[in-house]
C-alpha atoms as a PDB file:
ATOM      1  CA  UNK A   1     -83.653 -16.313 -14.157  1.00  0.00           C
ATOM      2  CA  UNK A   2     -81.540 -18.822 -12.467  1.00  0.00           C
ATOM      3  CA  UNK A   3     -79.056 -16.416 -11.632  1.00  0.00           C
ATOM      4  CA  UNK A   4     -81.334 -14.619  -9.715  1.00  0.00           C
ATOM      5  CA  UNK A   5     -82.694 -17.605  -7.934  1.00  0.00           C
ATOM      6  CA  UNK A   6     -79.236 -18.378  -6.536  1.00  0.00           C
ATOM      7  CA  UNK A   7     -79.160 -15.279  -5.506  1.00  0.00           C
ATOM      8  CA  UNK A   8     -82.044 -15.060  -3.326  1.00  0.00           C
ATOM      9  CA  UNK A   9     -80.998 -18.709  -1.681  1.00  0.00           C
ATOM     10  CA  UNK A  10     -77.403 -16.888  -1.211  1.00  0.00           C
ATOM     11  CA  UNK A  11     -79.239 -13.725   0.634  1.00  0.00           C
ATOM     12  CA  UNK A  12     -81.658 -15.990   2.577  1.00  0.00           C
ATOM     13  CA  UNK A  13     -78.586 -18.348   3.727  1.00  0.00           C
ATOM     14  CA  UNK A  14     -76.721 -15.049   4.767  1.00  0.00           C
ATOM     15  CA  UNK A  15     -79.911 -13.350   6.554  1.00  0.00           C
ATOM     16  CA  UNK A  16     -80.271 -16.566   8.598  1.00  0.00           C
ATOM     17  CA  UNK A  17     -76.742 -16.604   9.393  1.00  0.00           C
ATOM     18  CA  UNK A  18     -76.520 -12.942  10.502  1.00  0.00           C
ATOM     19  CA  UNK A  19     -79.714 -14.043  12.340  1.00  0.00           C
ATOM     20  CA  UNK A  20     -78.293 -16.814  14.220  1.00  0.00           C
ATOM     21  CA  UNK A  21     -75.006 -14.897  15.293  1.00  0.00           C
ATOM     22  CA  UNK A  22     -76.857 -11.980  16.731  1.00  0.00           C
ATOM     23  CA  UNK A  23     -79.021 -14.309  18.503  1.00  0.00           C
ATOM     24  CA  UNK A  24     -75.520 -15.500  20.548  1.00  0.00           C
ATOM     25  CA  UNK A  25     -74.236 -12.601  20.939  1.00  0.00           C
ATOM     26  CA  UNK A  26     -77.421 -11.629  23.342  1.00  0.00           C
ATOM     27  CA  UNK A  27     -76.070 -14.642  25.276  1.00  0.00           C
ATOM     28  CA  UNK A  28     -73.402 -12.410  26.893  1.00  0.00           C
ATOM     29  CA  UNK A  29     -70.742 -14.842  26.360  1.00  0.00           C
ATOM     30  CA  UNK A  30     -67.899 -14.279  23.588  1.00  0.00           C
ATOM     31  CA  UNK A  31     -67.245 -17.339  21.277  1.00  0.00           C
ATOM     32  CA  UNK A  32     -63.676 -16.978  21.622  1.00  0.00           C
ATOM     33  CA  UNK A  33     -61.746 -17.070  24.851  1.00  0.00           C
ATOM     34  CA  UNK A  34     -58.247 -18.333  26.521  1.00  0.00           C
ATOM     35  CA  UNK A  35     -57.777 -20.238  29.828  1.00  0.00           C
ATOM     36  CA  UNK A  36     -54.507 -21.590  31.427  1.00  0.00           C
ATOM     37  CA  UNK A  37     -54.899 -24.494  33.651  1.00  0.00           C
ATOM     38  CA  UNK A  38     -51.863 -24.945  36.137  1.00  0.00           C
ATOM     39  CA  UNK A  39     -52.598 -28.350  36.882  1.00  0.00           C
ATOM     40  CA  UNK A  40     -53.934 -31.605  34.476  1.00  0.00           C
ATOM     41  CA  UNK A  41     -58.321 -31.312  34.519  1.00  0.00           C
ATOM     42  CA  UNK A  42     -60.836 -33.729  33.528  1.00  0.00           C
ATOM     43  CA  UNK A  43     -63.147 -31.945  30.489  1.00  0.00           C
ATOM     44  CA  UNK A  44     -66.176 -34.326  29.584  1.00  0.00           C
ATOM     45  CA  UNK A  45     -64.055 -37.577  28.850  1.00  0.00           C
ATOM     46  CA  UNK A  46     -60.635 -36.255  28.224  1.00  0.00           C
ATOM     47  CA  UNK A  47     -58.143 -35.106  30.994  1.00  0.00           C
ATOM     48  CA  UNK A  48     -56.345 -32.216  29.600  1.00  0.00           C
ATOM     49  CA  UNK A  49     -52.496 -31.749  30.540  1.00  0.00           C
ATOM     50  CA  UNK A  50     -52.157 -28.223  32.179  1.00  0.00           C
ATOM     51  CA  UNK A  51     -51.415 -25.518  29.634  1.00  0.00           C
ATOM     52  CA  UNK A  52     -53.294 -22.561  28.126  1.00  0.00           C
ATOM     53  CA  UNK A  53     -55.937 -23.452  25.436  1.00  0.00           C
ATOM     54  CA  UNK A  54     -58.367 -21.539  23.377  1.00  0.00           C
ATOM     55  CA  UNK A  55     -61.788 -22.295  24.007  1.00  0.00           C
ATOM     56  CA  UNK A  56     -64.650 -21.557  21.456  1.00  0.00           C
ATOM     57  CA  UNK A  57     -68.472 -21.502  22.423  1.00  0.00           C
ATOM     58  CA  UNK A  58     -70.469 -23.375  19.804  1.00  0.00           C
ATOM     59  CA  UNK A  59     -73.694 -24.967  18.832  1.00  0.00           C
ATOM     60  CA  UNK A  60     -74.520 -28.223  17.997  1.00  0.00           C
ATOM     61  CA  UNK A  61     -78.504 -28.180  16.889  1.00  0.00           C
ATOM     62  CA  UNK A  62     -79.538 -26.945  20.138  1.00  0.00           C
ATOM     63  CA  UNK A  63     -76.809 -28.078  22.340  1.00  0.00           C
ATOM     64  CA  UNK A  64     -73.818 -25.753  23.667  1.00  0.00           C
ATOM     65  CA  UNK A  65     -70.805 -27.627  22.922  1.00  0.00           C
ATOM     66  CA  UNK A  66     -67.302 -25.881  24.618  1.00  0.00           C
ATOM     67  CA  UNK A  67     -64.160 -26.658  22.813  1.00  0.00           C
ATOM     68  CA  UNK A  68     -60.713 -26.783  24.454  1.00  0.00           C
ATOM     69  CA  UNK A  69     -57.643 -26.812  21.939  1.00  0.00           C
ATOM     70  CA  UNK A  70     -54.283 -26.487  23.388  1.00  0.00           C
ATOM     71  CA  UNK A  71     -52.116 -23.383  22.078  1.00  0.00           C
ATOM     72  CA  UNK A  72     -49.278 -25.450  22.009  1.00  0.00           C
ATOM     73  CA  UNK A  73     -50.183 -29.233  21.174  1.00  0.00           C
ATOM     74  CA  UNK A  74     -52.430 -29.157  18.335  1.00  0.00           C
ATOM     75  CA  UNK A  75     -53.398 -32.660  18.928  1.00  0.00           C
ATOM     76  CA  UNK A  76     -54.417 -31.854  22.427  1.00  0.00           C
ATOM     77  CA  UNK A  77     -57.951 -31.075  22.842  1.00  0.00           C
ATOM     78  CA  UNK A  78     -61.585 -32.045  24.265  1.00  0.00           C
ATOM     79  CA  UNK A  79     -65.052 -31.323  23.890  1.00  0.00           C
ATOM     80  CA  UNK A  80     -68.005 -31.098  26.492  1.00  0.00           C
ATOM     81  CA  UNK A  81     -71.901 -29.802  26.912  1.00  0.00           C
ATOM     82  CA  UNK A  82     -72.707 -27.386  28.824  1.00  0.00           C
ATOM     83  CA  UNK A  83     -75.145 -24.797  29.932  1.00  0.00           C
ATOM     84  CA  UNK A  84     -75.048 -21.122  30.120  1.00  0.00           C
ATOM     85  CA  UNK A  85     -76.493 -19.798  33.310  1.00  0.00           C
ATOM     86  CA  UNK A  86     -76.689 -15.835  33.584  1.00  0.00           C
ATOM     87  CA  UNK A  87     -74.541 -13.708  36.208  1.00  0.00           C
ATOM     88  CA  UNK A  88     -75.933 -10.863  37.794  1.00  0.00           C
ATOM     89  CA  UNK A  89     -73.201  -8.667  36.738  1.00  0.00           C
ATOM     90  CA  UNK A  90     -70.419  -8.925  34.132  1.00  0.00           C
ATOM     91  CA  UNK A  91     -67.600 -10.869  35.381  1.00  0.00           C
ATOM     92  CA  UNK A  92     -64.307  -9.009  36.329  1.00  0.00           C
ATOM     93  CA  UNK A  93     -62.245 -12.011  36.318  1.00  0.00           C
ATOM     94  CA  UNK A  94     -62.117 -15.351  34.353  1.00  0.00           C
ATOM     95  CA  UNK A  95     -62.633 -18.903  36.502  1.00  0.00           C
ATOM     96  CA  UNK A  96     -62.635 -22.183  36.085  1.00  0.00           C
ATOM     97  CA  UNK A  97     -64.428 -24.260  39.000  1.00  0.00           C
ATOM     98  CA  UNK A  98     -63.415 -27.564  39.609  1.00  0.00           C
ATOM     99  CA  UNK A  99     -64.159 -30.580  42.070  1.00  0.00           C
ATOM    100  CA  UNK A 100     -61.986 -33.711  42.759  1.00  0.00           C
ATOM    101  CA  UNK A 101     -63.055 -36.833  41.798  1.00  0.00           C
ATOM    102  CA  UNK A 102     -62.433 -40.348  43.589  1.00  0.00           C
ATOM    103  CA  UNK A 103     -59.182 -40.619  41.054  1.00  0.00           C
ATOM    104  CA  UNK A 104     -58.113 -37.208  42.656  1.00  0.00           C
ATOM    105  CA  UNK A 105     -58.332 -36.128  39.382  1.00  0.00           C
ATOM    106  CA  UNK A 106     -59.669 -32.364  38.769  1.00  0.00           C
ATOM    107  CA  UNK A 107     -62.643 -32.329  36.777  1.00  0.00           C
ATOM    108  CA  UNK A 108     -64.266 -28.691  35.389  1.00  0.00           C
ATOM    109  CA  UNK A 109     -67.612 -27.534  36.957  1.00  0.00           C
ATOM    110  CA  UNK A 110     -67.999 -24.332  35.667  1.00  0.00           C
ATOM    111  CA  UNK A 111     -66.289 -21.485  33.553  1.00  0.00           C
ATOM    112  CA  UNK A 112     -66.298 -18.088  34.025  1.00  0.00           C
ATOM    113  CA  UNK A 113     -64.715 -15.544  31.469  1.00  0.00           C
ATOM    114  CA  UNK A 114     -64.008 -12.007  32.133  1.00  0.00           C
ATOM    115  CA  UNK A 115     -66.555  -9.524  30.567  1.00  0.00           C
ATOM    116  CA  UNK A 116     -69.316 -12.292  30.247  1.00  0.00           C
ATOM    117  CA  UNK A 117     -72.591 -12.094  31.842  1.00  0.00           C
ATOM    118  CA  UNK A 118     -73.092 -15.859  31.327  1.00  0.00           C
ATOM    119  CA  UNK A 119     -71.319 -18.864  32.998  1.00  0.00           C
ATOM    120  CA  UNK A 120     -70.636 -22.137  31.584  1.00  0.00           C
ATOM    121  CA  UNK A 121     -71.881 -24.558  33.755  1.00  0.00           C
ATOM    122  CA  UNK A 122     -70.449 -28.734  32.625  1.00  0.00           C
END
């Protein structure tokens, strides 16, 4: 008998989870993706040196949380809200949109990834 409670909570936890994946997937974004920055840019609070860095979409409660890890420097990274504001098309090349602050420092306004039908919008 207990076995089989456990695993009903296992197959609930799993529905759920297949639940709340296929639910971001209809975002049109991928949760996965690689940009290259040729020049030092201000995410959120940290100013990331210029490099190429994986970038995963994720969720905190209800929150879209981007996070940059440098390929190279595993000790380089940052984190930063954002939200996801649809395209009218599918993108057919990545961005990343920037303004300069009064530091003349670069800091990210948007993010656009090939193949998505969302942007990320900081």
């Amino acid at each position: 008998m207990r076995s089989y409670r456990v695993f009903v909570v296992l197959a609930c936890v799993l529905a759920l989870s297949c639940v709340a994946v296929a639910a971001e997937k209809g975002l049109g974004i991928r949760d996965v993706s690689r940009i290259t920055f040729v020049a030092p840019m201000r995410v959120g609070e940290v100013v990331l040196p210029a490099g190429e860095y994986v970038v995963r979409h994720t969720m905190e409660g209800q929150e879209h949380i981007m996070v940059f890890e440098s390929v190279k420097a595993k000790s380089v990274s940052a984190k930063a809200k954002c939200t996801l504001v649809p395209l009218s098309a599918k993108a057919g090349r990545t961005e990343s949109i920037y303004q300069l602050n009064a530091a003349n420092e670069r800091v990210l306004q948007e993010l656009v990834f090939r193949g998505d039908t969302a942007k990320h919008v900081f």
